[in-house]
Protein backbone atom coordinates (compact mmCIF):
# COMPACT_ATOMS: atom_id res chain seq x y z
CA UNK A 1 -156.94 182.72 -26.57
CA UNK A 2 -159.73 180.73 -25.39
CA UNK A 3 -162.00 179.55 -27.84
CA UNK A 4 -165.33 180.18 -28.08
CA UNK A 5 -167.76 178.67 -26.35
CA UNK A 6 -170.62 176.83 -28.27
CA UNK A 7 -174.25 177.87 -27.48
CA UNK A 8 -175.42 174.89 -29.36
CA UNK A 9 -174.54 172.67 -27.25
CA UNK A 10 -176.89 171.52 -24.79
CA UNK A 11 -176.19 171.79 -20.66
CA UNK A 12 -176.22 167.85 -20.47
CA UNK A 13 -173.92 167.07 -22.80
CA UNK A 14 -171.25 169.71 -21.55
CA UNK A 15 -171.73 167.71 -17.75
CA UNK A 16 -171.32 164.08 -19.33
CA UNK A 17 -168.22 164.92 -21.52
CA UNK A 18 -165.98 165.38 -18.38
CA UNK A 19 -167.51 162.41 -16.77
CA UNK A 20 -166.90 160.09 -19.40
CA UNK A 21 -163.19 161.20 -19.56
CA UNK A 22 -163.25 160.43 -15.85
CA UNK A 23 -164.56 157.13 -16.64
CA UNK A 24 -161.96 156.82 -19.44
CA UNK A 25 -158.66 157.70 -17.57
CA UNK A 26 -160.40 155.09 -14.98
CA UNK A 27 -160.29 151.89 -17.24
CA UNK A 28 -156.23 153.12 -18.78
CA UNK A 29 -154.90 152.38 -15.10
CA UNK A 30 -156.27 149.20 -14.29
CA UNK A 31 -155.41 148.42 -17.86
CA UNK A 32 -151.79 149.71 -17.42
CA UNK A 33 -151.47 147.87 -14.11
CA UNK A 34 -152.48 144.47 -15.86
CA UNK A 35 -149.92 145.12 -18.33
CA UNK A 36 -146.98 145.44 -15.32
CA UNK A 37 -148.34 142.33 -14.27
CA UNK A 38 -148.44 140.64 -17.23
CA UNK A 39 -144.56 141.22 -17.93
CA UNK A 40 -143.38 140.70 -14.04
CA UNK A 41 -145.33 137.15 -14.26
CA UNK A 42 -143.65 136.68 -18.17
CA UNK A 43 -139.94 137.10 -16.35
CA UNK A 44 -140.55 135.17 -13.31
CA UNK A 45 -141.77 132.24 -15.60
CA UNK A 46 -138.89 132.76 -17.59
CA UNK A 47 -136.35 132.98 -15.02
CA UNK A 48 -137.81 129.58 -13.39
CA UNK A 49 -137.40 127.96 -16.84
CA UNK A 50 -134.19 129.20 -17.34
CA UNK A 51 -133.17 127.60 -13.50
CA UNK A 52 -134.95 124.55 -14.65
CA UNK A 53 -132.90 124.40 -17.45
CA UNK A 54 -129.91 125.21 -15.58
CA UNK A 55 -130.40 122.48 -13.08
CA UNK A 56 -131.35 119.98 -16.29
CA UNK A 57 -128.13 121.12 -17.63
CA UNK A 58 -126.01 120.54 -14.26
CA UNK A 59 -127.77 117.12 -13.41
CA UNK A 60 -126.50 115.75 -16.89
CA UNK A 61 -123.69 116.63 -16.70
CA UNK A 62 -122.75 114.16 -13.50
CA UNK A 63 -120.60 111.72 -14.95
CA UNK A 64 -121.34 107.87 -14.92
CA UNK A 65 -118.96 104.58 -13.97
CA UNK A 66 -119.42 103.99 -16.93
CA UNK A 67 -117.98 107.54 -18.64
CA UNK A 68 -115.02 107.37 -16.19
CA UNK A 69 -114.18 103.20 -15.90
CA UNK A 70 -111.36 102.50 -18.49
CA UNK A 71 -110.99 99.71 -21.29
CA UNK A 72 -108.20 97.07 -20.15
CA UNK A 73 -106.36 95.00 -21.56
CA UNK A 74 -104.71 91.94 -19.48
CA UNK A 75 -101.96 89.53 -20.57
CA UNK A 76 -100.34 87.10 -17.54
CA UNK A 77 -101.79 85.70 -15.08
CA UNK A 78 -103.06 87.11 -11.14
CA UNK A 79 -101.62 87.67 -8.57
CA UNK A 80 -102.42 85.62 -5.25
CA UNK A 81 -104.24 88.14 -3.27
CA UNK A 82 -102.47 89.77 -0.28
CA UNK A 83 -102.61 87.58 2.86
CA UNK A 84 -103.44 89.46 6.26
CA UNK A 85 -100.14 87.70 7.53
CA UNK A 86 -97.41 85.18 6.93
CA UNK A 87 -95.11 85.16 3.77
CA UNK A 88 -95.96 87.21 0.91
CA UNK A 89 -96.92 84.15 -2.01
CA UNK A 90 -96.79 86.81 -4.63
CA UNK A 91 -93.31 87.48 -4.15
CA UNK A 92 -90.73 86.70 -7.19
CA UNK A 93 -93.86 86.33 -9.70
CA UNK A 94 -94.35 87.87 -12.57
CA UNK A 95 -96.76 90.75 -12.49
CA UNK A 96 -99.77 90.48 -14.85
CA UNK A 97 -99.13 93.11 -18.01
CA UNK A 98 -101.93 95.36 -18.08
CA UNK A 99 -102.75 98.30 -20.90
CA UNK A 100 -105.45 100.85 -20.38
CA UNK A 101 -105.81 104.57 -20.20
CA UNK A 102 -105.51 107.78 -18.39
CA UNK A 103 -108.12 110.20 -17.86
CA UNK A 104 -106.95 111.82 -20.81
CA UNK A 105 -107.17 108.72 -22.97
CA UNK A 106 -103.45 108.20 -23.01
CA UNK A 107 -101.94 104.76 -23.28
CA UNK A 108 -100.82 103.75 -19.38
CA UNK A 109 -99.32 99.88 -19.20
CA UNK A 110 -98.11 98.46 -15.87
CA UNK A 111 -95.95 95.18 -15.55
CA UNK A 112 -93.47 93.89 -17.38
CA UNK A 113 -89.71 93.81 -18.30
CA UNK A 114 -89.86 97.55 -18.85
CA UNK A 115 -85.93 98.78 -17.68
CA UNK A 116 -87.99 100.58 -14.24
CA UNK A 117 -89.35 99.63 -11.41
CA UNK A 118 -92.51 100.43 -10.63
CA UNK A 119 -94.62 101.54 -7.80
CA UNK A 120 -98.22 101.16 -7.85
CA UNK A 121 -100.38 102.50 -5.85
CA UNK A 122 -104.34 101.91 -6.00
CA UNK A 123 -106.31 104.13 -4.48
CA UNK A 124 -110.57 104.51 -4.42
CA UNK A 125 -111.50 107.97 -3.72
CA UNK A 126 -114.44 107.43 -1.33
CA UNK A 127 -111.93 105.71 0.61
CA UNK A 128 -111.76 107.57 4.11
CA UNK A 129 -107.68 105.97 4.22
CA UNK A 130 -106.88 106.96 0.72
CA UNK A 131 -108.26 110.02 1.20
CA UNK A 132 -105.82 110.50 4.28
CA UNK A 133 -102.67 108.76 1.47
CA UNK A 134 -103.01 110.48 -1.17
CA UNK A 135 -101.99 114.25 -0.12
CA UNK A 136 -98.66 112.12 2.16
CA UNK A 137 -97.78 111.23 -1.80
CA UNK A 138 -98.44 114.59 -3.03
CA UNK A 139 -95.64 115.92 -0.76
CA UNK A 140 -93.56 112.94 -1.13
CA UNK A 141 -93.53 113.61 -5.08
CA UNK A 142 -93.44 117.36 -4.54
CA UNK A 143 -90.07 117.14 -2.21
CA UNK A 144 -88.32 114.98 -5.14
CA UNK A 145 -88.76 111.48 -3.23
CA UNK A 146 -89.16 109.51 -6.50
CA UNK A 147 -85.83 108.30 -7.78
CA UNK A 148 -84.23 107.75 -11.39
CA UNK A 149 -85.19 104.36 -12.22
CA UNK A 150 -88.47 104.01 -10.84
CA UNK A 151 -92.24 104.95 -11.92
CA UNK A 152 -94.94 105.89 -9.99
CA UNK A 153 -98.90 104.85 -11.09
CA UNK A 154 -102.17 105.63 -9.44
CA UNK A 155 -104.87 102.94 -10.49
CA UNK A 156 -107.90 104.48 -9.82
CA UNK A 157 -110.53 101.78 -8.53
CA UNK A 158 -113.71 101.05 -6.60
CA UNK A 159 -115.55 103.38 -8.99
CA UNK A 160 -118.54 104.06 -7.49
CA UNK A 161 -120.53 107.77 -8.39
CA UNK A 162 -123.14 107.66 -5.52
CA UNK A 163 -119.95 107.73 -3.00
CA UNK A 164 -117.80 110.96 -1.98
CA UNK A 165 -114.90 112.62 -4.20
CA UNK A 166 -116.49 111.67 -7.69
CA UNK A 167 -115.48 111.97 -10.09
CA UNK A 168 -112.55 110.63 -9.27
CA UNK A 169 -109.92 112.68 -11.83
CA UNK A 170 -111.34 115.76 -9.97
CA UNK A 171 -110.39 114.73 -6.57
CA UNK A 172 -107.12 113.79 -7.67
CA UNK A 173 -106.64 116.92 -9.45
CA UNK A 174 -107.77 118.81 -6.37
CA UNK A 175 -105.21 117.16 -4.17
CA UNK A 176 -102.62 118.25 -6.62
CA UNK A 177 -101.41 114.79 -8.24
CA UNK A 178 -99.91 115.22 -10.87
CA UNK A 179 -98.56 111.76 -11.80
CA UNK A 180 -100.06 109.08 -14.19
CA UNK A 181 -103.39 107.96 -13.03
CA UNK A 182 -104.23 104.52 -14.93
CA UNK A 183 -108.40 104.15 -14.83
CA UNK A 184 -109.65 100.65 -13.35
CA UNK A 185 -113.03 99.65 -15.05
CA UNK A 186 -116.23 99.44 -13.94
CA UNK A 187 -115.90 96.13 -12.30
CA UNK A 188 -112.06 96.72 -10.58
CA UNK A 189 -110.33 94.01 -13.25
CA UNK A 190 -107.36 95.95 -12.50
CA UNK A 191 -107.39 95.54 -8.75
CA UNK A 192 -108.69 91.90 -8.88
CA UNK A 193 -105.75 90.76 -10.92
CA UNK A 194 -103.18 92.49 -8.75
CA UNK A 195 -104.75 90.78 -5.87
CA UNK A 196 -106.23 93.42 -4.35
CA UNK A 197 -107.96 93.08 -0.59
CA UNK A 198 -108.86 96.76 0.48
CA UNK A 199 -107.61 100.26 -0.34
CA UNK A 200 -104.78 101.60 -0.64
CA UNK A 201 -103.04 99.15 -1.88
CA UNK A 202 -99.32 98.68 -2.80
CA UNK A 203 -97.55 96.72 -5.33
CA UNK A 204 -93.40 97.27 -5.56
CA UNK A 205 -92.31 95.96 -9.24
CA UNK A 206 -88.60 95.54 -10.19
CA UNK A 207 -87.32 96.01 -13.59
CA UNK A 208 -87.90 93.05 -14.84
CA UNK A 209 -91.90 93.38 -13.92
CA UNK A 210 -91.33 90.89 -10.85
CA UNK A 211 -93.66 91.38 -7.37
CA UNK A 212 -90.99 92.56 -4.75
CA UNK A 213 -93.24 93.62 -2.14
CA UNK A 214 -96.40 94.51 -1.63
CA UNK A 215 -98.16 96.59 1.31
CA UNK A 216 -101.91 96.63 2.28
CA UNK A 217 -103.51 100.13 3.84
CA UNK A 218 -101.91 103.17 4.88
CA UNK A 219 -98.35 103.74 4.30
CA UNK A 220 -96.68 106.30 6.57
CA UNK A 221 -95.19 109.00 5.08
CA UNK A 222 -91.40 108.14 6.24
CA UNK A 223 -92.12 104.72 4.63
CA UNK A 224 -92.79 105.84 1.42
CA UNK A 225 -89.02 106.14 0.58
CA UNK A 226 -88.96 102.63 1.11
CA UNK A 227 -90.93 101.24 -1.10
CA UNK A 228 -89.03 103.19 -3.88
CA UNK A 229 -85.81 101.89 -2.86
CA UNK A 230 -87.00 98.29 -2.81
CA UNK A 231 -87.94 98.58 -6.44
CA UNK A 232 -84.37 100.37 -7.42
CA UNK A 233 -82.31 97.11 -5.45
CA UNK A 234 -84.39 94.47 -6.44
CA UNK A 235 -83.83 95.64 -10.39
């Protein structure tokens, strides 16, 4: 049923009603559209905070030298760096004793009367050589080229973050070594002890902890055996 119209009501006010719903229904959609606007600029804020935080987060998180380089502990005194040529000095001396740590925190010592011979092998991982080494030891270990008798050890040195491959227990990990890493500090104690010139370095220990060879730069892969077998006759 429509309902009854109302005589009382004047002409006028019967033509303004319907223009000031007009004018109402006007004002709700710019009103409405403001709103949208309001929460699409609320998200993107939030979304560019939450990246902000992201990339706060993420830039933190880059480890330091000084949240990678290990604590040492050296007893013995250093090696005569490696000469270029000419006889090996170092040869027949006992190697410096040195404690420190794994990436994991676990106790790693090299030198010394230990029963083994040792192989060490430091290695920096910006090092464009070592970087070319380490996966020719990865396969080496892998194919069962390590005897009975005789240790392998990483020393991780050079530690440098602004250079490639840091950290450097990643890179390692990513080239699949598996073997004990010993960390180097922040100012290469380790490697300056052991007479270090350049990376990679080699150091062949008998049994008794003595210096029976030692090898600057790149080792070839068919060498590797080598240097395992000096360290099984010399002990």
């Amino acid at each position: 049923m429509t309902p009854p119209s109302n005589p009382k009501v004047p002409a006028t006010s019967r033509t303004t009603r319907p223009s000031a719903r007009a004018t109402g229904a006007g004002d709700a959609r710019p009103t409405r559209g403001r709103i949208v606007f309001g929460l699409v600029a609320v998200a993107v804020i939030g979304f560019a905070a939450l990246i902000a935080s992201l990339s706060v987060r993420e830039a933190g998180s880059v480890l330091d030298v000084s949240d990678v380089a290990g604590s040492v502990a050296i007893e013995g005194d250093p090696l005569i760096p490696l000469l270029d040529e000419g006889a090996d000095p170092a040869l027949g001396a006992a190697a410096p004793v040195v404690t420190g740590q794994d990436f994991d925190g676990s106790e790693v010592v090299i030198g010394g009367a230990s029963g083994r011979g040792q192989v060490i092998v430091f290695l920096a991982s910006w090092c464009p050589v070592c970087e070319r080494e380490l996966p020719e030891i990865v396969r080496f270990v892998d194919g069962g080229g390590v005897p009975e008798g005789v240790d392998l050890v990483a020393v991780a040195t050079g530690l440098d973050a602004s250079r490639p491959n840091w950290p450097p227990q990643d890179w390692f990990e990513r080239e699949g070594f598996e073997g004990t890493v010993l960390r180097d500090d922040a100012v290469g104690t380790v490697a300056a002890t052991y007479g270090l010139q350049g990376t990679p370095y080699w150091v062949v220990l008998d049994a008794n902890g003595r210096v029976v060879g030692r090898v600057g730069g790149y080792v070839e892969p068919s060498d590797l055996g080598g240097l395992f077998e000096l360290a099984l006759a010399a002990g």
